[in-house]
PDB file of N, CA and C in Angstrom:
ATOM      1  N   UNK A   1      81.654 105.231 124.557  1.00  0.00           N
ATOM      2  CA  UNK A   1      81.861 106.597 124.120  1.00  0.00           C
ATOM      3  C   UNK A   1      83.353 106.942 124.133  1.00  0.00           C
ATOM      4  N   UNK A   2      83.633 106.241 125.590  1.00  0.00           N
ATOM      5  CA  UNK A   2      85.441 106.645 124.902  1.00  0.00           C
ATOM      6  C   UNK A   2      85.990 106.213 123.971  1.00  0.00           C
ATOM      7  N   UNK A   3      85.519 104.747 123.692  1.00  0.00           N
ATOM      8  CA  UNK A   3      86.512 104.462 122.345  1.00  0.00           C
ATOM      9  C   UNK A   3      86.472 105.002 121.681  1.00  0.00           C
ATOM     10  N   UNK A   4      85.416 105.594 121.101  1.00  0.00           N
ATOM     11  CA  UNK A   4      84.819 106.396 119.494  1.00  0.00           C
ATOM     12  C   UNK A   4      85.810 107.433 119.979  1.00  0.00           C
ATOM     13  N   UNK A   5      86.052 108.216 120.917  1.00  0.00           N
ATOM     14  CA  UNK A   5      86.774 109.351 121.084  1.00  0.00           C
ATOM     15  C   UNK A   5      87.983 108.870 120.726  1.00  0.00           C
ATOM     16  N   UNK A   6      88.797 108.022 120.706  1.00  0.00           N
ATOM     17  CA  UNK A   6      90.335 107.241 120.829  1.00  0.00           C
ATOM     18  C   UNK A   6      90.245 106.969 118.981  1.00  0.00           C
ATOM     19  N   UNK A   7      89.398 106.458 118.552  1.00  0.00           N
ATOM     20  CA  UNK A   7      89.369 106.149 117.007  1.00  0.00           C
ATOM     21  C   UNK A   7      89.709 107.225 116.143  1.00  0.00           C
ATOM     22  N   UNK A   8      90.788 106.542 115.488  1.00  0.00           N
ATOM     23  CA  UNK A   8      91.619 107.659 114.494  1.00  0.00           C
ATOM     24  C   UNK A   8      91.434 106.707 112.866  1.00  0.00           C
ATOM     25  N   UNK A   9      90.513 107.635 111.958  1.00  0.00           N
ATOM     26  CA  UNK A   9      89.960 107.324 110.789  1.00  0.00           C
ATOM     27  C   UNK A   9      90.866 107.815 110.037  1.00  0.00           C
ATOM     28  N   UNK A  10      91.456 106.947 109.001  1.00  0.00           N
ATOM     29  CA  UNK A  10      92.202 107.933 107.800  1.00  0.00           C
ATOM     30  C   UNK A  10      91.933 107.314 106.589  1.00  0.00           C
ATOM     31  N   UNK A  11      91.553 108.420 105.243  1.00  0.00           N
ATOM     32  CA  UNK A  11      91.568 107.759 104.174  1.00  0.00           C
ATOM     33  C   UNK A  11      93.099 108.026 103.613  1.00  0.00           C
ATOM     34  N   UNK A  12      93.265 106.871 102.982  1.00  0.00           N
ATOM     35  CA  UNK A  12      94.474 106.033 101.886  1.00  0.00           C
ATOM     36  C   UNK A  12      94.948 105.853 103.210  1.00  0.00           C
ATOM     37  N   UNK A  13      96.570 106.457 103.316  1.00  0.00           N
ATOM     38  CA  UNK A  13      97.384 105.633 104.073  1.00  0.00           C
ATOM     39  C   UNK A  13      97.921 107.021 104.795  1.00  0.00           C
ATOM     40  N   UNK A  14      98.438 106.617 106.163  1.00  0.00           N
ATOM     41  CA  UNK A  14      98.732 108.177 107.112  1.00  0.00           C
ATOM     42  C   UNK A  14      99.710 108.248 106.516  1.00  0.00           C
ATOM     43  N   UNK A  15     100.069 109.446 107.203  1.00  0.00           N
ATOM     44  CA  UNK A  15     101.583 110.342 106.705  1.00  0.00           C
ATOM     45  C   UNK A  15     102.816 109.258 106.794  1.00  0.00           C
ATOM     46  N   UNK A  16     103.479 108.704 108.057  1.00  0.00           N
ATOM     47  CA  UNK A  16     104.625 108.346 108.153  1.00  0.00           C
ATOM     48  C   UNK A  16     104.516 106.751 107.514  1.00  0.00           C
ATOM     49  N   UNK A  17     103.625 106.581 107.286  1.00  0.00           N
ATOM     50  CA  UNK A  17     103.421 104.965 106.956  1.00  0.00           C
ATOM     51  C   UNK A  17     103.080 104.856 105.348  1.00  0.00           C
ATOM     52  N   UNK A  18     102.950 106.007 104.342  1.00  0.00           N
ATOM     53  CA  UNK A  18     103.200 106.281 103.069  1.00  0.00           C
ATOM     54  C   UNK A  18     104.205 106.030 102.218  1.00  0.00           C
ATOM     55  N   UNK A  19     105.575 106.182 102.983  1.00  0.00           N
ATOM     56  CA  UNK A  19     106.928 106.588 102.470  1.00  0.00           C
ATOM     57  C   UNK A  19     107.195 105.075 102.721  1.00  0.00           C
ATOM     58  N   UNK A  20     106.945 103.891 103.422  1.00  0.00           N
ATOM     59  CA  UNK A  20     107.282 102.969 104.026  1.00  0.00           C
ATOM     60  C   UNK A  20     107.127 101.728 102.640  1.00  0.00           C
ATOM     61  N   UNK A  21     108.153 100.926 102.855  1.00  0.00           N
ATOM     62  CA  UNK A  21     107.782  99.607 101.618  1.00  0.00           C
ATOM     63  C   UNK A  21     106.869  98.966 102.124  1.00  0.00           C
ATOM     64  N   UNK A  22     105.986  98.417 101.011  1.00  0.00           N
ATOM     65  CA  UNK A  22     104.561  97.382 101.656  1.00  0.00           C
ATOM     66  C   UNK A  22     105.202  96.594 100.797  1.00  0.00           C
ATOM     67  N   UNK A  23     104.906  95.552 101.658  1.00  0.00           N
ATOM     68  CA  UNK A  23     105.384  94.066 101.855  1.00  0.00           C
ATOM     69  C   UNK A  23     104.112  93.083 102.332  1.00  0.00           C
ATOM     70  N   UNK A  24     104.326  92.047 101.506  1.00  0.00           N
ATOM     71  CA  UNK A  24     102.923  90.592 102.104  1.00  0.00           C
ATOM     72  C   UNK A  24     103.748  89.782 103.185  1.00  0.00           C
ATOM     73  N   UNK A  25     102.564  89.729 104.033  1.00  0.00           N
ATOM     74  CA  UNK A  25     102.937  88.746 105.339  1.00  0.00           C
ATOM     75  C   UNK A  25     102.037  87.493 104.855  1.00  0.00           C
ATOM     76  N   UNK A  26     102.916  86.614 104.504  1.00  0.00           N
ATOM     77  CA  UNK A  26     102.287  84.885 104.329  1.00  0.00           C
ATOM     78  C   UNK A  26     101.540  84.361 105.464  1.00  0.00           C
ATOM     79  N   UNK A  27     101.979  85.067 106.630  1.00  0.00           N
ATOM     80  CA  UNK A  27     101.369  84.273 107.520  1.00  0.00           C
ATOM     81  C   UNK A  27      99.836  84.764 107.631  1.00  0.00           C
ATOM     82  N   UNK A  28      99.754  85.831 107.103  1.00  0.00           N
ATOM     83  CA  UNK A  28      98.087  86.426 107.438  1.00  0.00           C
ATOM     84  C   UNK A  28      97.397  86.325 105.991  1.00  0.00           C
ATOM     85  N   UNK A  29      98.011  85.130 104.965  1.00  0.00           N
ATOM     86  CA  UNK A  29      97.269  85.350 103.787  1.00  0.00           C
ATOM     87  C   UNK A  29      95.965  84.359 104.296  1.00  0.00           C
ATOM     88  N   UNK A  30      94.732  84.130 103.523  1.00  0.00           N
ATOM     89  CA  UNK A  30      93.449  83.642 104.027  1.00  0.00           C
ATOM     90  C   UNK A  30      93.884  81.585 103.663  1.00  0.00           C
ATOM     91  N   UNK A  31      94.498  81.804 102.338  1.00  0.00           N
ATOM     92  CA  UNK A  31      94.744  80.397 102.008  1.00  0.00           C
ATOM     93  C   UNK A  31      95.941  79.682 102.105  1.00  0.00           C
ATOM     94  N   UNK A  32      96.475  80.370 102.782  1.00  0.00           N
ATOM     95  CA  UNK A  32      97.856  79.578 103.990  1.00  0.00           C
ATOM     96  C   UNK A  32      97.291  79.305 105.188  1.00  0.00           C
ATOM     97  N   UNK A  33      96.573  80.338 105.653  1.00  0.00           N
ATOM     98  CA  UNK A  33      95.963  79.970 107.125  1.00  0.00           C
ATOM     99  C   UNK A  33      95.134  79.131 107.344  1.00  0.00           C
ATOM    100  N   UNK A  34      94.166  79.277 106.374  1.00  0.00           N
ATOM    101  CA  UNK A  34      92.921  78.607 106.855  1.00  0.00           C
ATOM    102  C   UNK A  34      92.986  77.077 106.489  1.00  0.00           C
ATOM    103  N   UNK A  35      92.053  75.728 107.373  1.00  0.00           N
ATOM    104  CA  UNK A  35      92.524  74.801 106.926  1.00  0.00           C
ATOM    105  C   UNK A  35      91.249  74.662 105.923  1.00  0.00           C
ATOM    106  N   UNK A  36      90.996  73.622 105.193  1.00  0.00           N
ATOM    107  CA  UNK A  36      89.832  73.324 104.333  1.00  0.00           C
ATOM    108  C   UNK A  36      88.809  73.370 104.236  1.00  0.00           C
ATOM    109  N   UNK A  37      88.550  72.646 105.697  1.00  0.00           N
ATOM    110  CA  UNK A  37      87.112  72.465 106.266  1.00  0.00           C
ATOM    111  C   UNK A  37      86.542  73.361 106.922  1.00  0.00           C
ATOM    112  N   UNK A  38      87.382  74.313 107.291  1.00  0.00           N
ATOM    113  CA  UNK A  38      87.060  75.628 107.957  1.00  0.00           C
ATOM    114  C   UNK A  38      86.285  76.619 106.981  1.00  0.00           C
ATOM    115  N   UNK A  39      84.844  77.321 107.682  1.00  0.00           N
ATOM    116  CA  UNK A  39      84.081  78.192 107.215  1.00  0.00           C
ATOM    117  C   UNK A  39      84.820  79.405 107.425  1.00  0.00           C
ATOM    118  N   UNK A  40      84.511  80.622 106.099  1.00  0.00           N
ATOM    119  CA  UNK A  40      84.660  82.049 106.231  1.00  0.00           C
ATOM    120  C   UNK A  40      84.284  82.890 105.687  1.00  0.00           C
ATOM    121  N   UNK A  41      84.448  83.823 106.188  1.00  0.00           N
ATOM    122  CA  UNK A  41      83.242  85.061 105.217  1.00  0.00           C
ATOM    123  C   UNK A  41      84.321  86.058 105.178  1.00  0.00           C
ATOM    124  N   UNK A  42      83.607  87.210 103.941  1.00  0.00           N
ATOM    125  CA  UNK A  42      84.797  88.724 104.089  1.00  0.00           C
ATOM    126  C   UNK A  42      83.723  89.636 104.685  1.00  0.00           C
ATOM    127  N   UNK A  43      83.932  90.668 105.117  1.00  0.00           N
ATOM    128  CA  UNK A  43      83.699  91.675 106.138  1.00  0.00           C
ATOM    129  C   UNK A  43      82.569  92.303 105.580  1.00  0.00           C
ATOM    130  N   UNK A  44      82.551  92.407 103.906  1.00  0.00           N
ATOM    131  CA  UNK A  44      81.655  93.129 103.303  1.00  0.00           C
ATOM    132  C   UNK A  44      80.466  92.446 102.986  1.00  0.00           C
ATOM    133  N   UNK A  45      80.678  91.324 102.833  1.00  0.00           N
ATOM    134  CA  UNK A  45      79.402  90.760 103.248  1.00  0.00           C
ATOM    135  C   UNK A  45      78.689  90.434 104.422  1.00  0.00           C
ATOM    136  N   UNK A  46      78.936  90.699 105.384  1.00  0.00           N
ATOM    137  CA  UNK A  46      78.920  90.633 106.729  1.00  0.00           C
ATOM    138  C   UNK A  46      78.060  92.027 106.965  1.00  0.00           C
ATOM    139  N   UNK A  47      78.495  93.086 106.590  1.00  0.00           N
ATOM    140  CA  UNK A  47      78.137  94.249 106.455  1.00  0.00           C
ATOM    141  C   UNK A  47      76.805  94.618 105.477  1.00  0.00           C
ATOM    142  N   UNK A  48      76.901  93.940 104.316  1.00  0.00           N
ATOM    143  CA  UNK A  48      75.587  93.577 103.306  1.00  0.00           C
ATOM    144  C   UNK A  48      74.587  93.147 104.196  1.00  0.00           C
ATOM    145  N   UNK A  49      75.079  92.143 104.424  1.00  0.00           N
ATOM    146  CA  UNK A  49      73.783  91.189 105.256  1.00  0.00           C
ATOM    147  C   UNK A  49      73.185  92.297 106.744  1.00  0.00           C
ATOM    148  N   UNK A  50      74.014  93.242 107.339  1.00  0.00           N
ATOM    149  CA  UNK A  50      73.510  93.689 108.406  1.00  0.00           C
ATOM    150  C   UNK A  50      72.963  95.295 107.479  1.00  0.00           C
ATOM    151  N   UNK A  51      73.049  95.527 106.002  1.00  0.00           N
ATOM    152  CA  UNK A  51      72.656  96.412 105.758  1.00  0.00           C
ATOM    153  C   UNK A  51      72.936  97.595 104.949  1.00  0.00           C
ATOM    154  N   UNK A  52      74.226  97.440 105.110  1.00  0.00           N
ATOM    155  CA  UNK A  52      75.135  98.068 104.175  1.00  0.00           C
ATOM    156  C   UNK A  52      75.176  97.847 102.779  1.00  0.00           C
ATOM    157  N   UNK A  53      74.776  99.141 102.135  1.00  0.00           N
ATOM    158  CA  UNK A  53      74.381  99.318 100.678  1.00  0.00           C
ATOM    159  C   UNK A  53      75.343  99.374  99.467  1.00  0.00           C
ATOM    160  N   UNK A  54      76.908  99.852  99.958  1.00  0.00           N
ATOM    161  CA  UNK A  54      77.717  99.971  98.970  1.00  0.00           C
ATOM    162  C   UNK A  54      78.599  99.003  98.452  1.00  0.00           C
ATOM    163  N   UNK A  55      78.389  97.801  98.701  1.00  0.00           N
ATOM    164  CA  UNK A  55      79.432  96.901  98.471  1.00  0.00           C
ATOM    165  C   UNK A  55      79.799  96.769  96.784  1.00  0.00           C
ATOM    166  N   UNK A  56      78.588  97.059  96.199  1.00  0.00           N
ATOM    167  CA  UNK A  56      78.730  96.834  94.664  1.00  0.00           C
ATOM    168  C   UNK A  56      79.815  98.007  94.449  1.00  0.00           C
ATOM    169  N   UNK A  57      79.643  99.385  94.818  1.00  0.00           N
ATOM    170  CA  UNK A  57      80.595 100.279  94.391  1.00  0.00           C
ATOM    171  C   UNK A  57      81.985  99.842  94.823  1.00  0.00           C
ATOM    172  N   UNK A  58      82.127  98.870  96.190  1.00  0.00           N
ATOM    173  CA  UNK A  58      83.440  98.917  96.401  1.00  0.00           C
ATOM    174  C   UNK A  58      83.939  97.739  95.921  1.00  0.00           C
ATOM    175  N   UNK A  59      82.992  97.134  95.235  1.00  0.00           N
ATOM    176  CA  UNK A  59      83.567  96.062  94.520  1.00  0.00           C
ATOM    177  C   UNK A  59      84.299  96.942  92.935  1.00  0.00           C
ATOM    178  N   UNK A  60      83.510  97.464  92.556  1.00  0.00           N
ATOM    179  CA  UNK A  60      83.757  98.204  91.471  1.00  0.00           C
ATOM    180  C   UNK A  60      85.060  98.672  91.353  1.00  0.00           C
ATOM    181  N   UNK A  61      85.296  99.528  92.564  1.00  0.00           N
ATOM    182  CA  UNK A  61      86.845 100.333  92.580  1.00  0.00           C
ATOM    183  C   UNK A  61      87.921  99.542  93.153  1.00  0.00           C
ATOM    184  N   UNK A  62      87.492  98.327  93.697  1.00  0.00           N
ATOM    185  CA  UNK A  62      88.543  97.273  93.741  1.00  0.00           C
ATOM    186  C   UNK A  62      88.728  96.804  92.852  1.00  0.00           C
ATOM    187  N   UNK A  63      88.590  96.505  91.593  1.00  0.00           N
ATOM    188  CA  UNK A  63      88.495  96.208  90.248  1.00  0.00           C
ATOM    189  C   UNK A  63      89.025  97.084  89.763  1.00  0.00           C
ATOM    190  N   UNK A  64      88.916  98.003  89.948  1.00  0.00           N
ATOM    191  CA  UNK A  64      89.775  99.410  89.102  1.00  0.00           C
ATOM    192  C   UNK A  64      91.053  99.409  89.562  1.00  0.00           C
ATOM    193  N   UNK A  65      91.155  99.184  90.982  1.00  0.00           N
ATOM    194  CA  UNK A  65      92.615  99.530  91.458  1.00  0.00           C
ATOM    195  C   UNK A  65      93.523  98.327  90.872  1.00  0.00           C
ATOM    196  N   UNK A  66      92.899  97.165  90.763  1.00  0.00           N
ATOM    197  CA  UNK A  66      93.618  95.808  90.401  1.00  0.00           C
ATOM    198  C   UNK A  66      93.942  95.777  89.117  1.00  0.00           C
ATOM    199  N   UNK A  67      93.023  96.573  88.564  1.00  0.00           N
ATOM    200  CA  UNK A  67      93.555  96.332  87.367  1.00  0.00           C
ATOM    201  C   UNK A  67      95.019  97.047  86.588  1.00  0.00           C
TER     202      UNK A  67
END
């Protein structure tokens, strides 16, 4: 119960971290890190499988934003 109290939710991006340059860290990309033989999954399917219904929509608007 305390954590949930400590959890700070924000949609897009907070205030002081808006104005800031985004930049890629190589070291946390999935296909630099990972070695070959190594298994992995993304989060949203993880979330599908335990139940979670929207993945098609957020596939959708990830597609929109990329494009």
């Amino acid at each position: 119960k305390a954590a949930l109290d400590r959890l700070k939710v924000f949609e897009g991006c907070p205030h002081p971290y808006d104005k800031m340059k985004k930049v890629c860290i190589p070291r946390a990309l999935k296909n630099l890190r990972l070695k070959n033989h190594r298994k992995f999954c993304r989060l949203g399917d993880l979330s599908t499988l335990a139940g979670w219904r929207h993945n098609d929509l957020i596939g959708k608007l990830e597609n929109g934003v990329l494009e």
